[in-house]
C-alpha atoms as a PDB file:
ATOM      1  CA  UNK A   1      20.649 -46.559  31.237  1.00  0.00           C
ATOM      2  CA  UNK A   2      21.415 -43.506  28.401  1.00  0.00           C
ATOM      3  CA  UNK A   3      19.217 -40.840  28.145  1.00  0.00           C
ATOM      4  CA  UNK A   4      18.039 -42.431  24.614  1.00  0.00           C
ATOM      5  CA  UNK A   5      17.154 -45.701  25.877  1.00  0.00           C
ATOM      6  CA  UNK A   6      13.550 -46.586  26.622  1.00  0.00           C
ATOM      7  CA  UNK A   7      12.237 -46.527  30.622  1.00  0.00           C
ATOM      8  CA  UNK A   8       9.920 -49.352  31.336  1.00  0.00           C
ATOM      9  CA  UNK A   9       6.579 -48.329  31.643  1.00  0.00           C
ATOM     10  CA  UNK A  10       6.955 -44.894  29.726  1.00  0.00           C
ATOM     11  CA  UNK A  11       7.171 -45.491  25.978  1.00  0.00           C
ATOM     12  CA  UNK A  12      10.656 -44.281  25.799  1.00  0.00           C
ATOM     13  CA  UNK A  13       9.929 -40.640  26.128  1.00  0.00           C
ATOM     14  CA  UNK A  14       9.949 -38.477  29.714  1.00  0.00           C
ATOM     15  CA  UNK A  15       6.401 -37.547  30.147  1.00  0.00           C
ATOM     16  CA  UNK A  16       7.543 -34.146  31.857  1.00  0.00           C
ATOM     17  CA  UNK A  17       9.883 -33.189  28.984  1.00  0.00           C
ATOM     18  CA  UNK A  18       7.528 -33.498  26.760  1.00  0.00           C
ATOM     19  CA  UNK A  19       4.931 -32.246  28.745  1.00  0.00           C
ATOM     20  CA  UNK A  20       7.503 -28.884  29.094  1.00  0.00           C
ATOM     21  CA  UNK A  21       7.782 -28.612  25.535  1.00  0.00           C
ATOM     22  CA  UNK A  22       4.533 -28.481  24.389  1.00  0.00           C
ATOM     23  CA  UNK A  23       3.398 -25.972  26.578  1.00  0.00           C
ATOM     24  CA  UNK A  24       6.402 -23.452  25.693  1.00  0.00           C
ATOM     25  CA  UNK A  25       5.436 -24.127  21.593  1.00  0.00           C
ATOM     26  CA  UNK A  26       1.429 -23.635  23.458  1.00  0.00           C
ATOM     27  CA  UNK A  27       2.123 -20.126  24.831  1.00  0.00           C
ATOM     28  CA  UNK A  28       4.077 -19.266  21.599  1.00  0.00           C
ATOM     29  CA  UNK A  29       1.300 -19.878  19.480  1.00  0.00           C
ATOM     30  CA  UNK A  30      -1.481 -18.218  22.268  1.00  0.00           C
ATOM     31  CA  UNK A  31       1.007 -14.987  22.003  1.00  0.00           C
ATOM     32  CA  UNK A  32       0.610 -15.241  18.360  1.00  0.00           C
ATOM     33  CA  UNK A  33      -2.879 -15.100  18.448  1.00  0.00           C
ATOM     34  CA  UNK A  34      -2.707 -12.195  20.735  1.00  0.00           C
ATOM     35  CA  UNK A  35      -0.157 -10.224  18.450  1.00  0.00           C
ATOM     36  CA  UNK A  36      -2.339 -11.413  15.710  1.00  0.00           C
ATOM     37  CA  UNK A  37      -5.683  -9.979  17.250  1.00  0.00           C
ATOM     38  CA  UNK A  38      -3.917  -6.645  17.944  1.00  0.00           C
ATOM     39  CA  UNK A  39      -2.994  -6.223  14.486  1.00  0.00           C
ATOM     40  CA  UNK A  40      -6.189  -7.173  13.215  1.00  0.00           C
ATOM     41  CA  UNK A  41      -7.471  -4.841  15.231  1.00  0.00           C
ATOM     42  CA  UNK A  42      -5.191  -1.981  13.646  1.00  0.00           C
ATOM     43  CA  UNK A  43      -5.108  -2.491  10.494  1.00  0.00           C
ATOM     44  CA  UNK A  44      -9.406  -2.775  10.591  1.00  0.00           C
ATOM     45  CA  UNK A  45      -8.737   1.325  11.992  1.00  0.00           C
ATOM     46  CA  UNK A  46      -7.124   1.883   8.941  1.00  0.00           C
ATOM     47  CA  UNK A  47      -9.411   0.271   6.412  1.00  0.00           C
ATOM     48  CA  UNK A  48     -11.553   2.860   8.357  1.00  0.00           C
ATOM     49  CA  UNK A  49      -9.227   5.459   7.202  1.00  0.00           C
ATOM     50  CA  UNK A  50      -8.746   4.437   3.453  1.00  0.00           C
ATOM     51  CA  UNK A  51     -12.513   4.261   3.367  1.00  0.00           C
ATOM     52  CA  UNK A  52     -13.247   7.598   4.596  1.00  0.00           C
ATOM     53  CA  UNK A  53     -10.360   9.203   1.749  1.00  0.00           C
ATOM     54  CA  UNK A  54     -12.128   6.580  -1.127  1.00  0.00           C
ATOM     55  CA  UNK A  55     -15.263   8.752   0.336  1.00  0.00           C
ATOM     56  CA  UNK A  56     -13.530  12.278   0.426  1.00  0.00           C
ATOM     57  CA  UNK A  57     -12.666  11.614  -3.211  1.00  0.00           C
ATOM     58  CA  UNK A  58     -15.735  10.581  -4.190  1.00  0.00           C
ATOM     59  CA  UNK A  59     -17.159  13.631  -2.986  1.00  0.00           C
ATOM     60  CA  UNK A  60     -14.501  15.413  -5.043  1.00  0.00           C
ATOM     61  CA  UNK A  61     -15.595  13.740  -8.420  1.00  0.00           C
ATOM     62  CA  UNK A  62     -13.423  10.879  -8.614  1.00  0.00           C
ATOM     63  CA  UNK A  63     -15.659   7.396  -9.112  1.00  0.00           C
ATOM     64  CA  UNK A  64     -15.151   5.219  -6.165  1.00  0.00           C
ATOM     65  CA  UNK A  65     -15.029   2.257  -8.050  1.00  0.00           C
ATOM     66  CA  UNK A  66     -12.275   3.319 -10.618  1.00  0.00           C
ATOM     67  CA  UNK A  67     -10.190   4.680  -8.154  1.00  0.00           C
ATOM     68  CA  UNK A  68      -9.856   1.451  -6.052  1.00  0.00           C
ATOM     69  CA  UNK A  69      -9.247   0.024  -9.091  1.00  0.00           C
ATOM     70  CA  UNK A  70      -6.104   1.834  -9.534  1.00  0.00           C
ATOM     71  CA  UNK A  71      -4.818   2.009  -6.414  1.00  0.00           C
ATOM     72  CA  UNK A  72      -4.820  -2.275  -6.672  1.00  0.00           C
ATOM     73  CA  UNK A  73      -3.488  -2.232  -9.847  1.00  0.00           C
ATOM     74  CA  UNK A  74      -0.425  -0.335  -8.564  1.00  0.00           C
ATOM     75  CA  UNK A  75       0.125  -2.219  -5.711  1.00  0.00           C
ATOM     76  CA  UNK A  76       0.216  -5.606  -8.028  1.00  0.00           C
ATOM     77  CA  UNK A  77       2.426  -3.778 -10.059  1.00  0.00           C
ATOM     78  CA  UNK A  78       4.758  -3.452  -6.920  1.00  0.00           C
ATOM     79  CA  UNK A  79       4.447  -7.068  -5.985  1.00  0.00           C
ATOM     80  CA  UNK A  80       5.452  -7.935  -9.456  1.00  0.00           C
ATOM     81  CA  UNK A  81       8.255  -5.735  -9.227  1.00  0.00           C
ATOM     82  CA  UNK A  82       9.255  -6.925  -6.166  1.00  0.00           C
ATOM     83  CA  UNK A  83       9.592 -10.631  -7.974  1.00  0.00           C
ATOM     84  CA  UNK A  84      11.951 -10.143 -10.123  1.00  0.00           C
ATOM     85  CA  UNK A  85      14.343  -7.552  -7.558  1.00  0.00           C
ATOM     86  CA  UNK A  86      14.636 -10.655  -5.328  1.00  0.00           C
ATOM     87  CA  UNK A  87      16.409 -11.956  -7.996  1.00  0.00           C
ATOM     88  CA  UNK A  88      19.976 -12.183  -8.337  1.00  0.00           C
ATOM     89  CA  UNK A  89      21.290 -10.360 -11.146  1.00  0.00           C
ATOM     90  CA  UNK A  90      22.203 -13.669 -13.745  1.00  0.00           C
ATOM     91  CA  UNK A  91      18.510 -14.280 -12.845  1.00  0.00           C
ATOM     92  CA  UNK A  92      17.271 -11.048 -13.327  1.00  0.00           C
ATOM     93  CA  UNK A  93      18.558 -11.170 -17.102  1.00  0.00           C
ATOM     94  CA  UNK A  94      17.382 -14.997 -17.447  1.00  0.00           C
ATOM     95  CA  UNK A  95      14.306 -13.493 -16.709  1.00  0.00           C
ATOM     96  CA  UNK A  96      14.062 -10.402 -18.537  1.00  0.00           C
ATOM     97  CA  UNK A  97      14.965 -12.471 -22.196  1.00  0.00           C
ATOM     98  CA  UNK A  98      11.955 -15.107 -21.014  1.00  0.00           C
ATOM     99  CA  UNK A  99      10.094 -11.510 -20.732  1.00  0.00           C
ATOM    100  CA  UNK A 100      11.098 -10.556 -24.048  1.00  0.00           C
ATOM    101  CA  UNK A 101      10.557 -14.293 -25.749  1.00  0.00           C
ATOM    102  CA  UNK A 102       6.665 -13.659 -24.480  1.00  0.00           C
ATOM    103  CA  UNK A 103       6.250 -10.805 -25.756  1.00  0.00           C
ATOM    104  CA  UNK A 104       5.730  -9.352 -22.451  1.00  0.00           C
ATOM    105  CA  UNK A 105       7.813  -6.201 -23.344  1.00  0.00           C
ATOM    106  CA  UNK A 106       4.888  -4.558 -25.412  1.00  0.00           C
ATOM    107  CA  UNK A 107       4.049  -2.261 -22.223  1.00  0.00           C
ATOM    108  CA  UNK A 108       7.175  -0.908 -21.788  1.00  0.00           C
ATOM    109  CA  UNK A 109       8.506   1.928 -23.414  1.00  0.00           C
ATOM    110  CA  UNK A 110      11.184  -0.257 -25.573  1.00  0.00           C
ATOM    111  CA  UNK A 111       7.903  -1.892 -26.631  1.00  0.00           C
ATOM    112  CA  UNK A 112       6.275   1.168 -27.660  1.00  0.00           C
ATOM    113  CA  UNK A 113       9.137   2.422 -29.480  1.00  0.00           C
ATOM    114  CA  UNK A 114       9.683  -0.429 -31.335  1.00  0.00           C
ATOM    115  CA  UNK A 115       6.258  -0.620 -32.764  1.00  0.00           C
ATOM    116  CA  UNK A 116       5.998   2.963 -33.435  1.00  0.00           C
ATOM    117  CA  UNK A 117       9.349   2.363 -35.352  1.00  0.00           C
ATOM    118  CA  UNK A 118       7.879  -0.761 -37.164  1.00  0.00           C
ATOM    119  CA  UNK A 119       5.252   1.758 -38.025  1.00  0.00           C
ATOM    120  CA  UNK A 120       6.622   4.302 -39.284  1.00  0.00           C
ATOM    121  CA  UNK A 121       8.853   2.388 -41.603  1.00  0.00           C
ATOM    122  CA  UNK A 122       5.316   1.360 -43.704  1.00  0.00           C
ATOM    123  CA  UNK A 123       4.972   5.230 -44.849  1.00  0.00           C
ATOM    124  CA  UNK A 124       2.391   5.714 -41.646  1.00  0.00           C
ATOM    125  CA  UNK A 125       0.038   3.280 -43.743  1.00  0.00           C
ATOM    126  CA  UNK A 126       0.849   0.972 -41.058  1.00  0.00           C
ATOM    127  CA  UNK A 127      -2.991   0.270 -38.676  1.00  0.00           C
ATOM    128  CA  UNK A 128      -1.976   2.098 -35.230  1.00  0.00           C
ATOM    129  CA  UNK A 129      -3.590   0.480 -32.006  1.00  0.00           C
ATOM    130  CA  UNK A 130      -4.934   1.658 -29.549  1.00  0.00           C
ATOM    131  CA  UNK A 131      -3.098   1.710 -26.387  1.00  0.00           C
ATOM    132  CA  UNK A 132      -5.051   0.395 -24.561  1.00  0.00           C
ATOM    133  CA  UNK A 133      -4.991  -2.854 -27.061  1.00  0.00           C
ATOM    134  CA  UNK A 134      -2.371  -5.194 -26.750  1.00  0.00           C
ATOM    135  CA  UNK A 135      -0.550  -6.306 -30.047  1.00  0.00           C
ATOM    136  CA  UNK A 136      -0.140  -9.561 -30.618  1.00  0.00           C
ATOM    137  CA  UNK A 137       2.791 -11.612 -29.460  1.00  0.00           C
ATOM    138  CA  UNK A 138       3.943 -12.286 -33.025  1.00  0.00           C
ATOM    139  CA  UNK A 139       4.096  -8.723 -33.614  1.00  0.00           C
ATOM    140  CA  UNK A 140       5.862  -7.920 -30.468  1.00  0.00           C
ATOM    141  CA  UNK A 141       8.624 -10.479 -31.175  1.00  0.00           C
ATOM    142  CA  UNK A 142       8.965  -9.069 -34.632  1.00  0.00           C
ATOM    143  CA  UNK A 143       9.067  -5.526 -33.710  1.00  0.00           C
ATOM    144  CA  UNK A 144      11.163  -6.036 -30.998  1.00  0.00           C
ATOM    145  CA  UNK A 145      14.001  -8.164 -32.293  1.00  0.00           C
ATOM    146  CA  UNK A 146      13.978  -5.566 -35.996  1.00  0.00           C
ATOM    147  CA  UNK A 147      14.167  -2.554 -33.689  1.00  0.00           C
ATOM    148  CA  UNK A 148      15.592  -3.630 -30.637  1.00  0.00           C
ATOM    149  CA  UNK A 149      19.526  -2.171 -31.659  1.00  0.00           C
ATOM    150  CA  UNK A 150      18.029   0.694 -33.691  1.00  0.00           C
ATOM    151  CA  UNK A 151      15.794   2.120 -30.823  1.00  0.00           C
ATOM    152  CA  UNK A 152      17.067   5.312 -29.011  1.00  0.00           C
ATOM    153  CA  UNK A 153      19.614   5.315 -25.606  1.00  0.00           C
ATOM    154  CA  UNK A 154      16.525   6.725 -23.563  1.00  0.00           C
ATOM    155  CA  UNK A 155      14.250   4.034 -24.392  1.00  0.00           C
ATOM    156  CA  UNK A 156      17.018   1.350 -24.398  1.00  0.00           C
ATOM    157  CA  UNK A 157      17.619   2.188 -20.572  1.00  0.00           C
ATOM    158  CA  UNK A 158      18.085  -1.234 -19.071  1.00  0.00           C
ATOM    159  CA  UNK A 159      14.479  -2.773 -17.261  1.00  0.00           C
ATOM    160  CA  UNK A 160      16.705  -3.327 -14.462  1.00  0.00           C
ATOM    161  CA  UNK A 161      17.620   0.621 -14.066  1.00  0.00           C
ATOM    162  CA  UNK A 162      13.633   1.578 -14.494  1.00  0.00           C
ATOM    163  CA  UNK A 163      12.390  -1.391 -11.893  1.00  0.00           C
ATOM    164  CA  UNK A 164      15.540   0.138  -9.567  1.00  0.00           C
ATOM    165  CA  UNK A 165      13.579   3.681  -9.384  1.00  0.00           C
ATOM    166  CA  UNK A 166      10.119   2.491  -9.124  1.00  0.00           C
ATOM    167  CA  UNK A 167      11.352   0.398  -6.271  1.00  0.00           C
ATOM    168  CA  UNK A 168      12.457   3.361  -4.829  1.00  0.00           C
ATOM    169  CA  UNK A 169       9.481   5.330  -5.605  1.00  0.00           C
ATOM    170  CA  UNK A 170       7.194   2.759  -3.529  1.00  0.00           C
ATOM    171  CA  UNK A 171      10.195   2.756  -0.931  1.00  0.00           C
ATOM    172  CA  UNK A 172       9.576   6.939  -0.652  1.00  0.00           C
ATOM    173  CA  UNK A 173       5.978   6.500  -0.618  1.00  0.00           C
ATOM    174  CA  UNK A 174       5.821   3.828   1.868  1.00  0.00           C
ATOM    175  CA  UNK A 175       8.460   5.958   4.597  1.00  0.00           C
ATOM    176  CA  UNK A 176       5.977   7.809   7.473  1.00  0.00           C
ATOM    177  CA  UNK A 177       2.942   5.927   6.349  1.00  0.00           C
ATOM    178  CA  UNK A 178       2.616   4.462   9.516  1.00  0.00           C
ATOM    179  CA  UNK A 179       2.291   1.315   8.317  1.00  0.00           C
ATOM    180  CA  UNK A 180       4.766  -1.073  10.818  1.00  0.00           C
ATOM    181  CA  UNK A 181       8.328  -1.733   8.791  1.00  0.00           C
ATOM    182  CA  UNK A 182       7.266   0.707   6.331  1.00  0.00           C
ATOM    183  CA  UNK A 183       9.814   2.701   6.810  1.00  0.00           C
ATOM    184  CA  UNK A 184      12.565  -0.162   6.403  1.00  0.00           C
ATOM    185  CA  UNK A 185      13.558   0.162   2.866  1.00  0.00           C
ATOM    186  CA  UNK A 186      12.833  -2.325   0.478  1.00  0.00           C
ATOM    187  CA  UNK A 187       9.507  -3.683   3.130  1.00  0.00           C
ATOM    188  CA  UNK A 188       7.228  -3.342   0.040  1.00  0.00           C
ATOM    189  CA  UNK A 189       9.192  -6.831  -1.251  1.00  0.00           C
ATOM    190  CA  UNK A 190       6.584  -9.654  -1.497  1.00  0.00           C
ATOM    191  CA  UNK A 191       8.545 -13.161  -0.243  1.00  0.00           C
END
């Protein structure tokens, strides 16, 4: 009789053997919970932390509520960041021309210039938003594609060079924050 073939009275599978192997994957997942508990347990000693500096700067005139506003809106800006450096380069650029198809480039200084360009070129008559506004996508694609070879080296810098340094920025930032694998560069990445 082969290992494979069934034994009478067992179903075809050796009760200890299996019994073996669930308990190892049992203990895994009871040391994961343990792990997991510990961390849990850290990381609420730092929400202590970041709640006593959101009170600090409170206390020094900066609203609360604004400020945690901020500090999430830069760390989504990381994790989008992060999505297209995982990229491979071919990928990067297949991405950055869907970008630019959107209009999604209006926030970015190639953006700016090119509306300030398109602008300019209507004798200042032209309406100037806000920037807070965002122009419409019509007027992005317009601006962009007219100015796009006309706009200056500086603001021409490739997205791929300016995501490079604020990647590296959040890299600096993260090093000695005590934060485990922070100091691992590129650990800010969102999989």
């Amino acid at each position: 009789m082969t290992e494979t073939e069934p034994r009478a009275g067992h179903n075809g599978f050796d009760p200890q053997k299996c019994q073996t192997f669930v308990s190892q994957i049992e203990r895994i997942f009871a040391e994961m919970e343990t792990k997991k508990g510990e961390y849990m347990a850290w990381c609420q000693g730092r929400r202590e932390l970041i709640s006593g500096v959101y009170d600090n700067a409170k206390d020094a005139g900066i609203p609360k509520k604004e400020l945690k506003a901020n500090v999430k809106r830069r760390q989504l800006e990381a994790q989008i960041d992060a999505l297209r450096e995982d990229m491979e380069p071919d990928q990067q650029d297949t991405y950055d021309n869907i970008r630019l198809a959107l209009g999604d480039l209006a926030d970015t200084p190639l953006g700016d210039a090119a509306l300030a360009k398109s602008s300019a070129g209507t004798g200042g008559n032209a309406k100037q938003e806000p920037k807070d506004v965002k122009p419409s996508d019509a007027d992005v694609k317009a601006a962009t594609a007219k100015e796009m070879a006309e706009a200056p080296e500086e603001v021409t810098t490739s997205y791929a060079d300016r995501l490079r340094k604020q990647n590296d920025s959040v890299d600096k930032k993260l090093r000695g924050s005590g934060f485990p694998g922070a100091d691992a560069p590129g650990s800010h990445k969102v999989n």
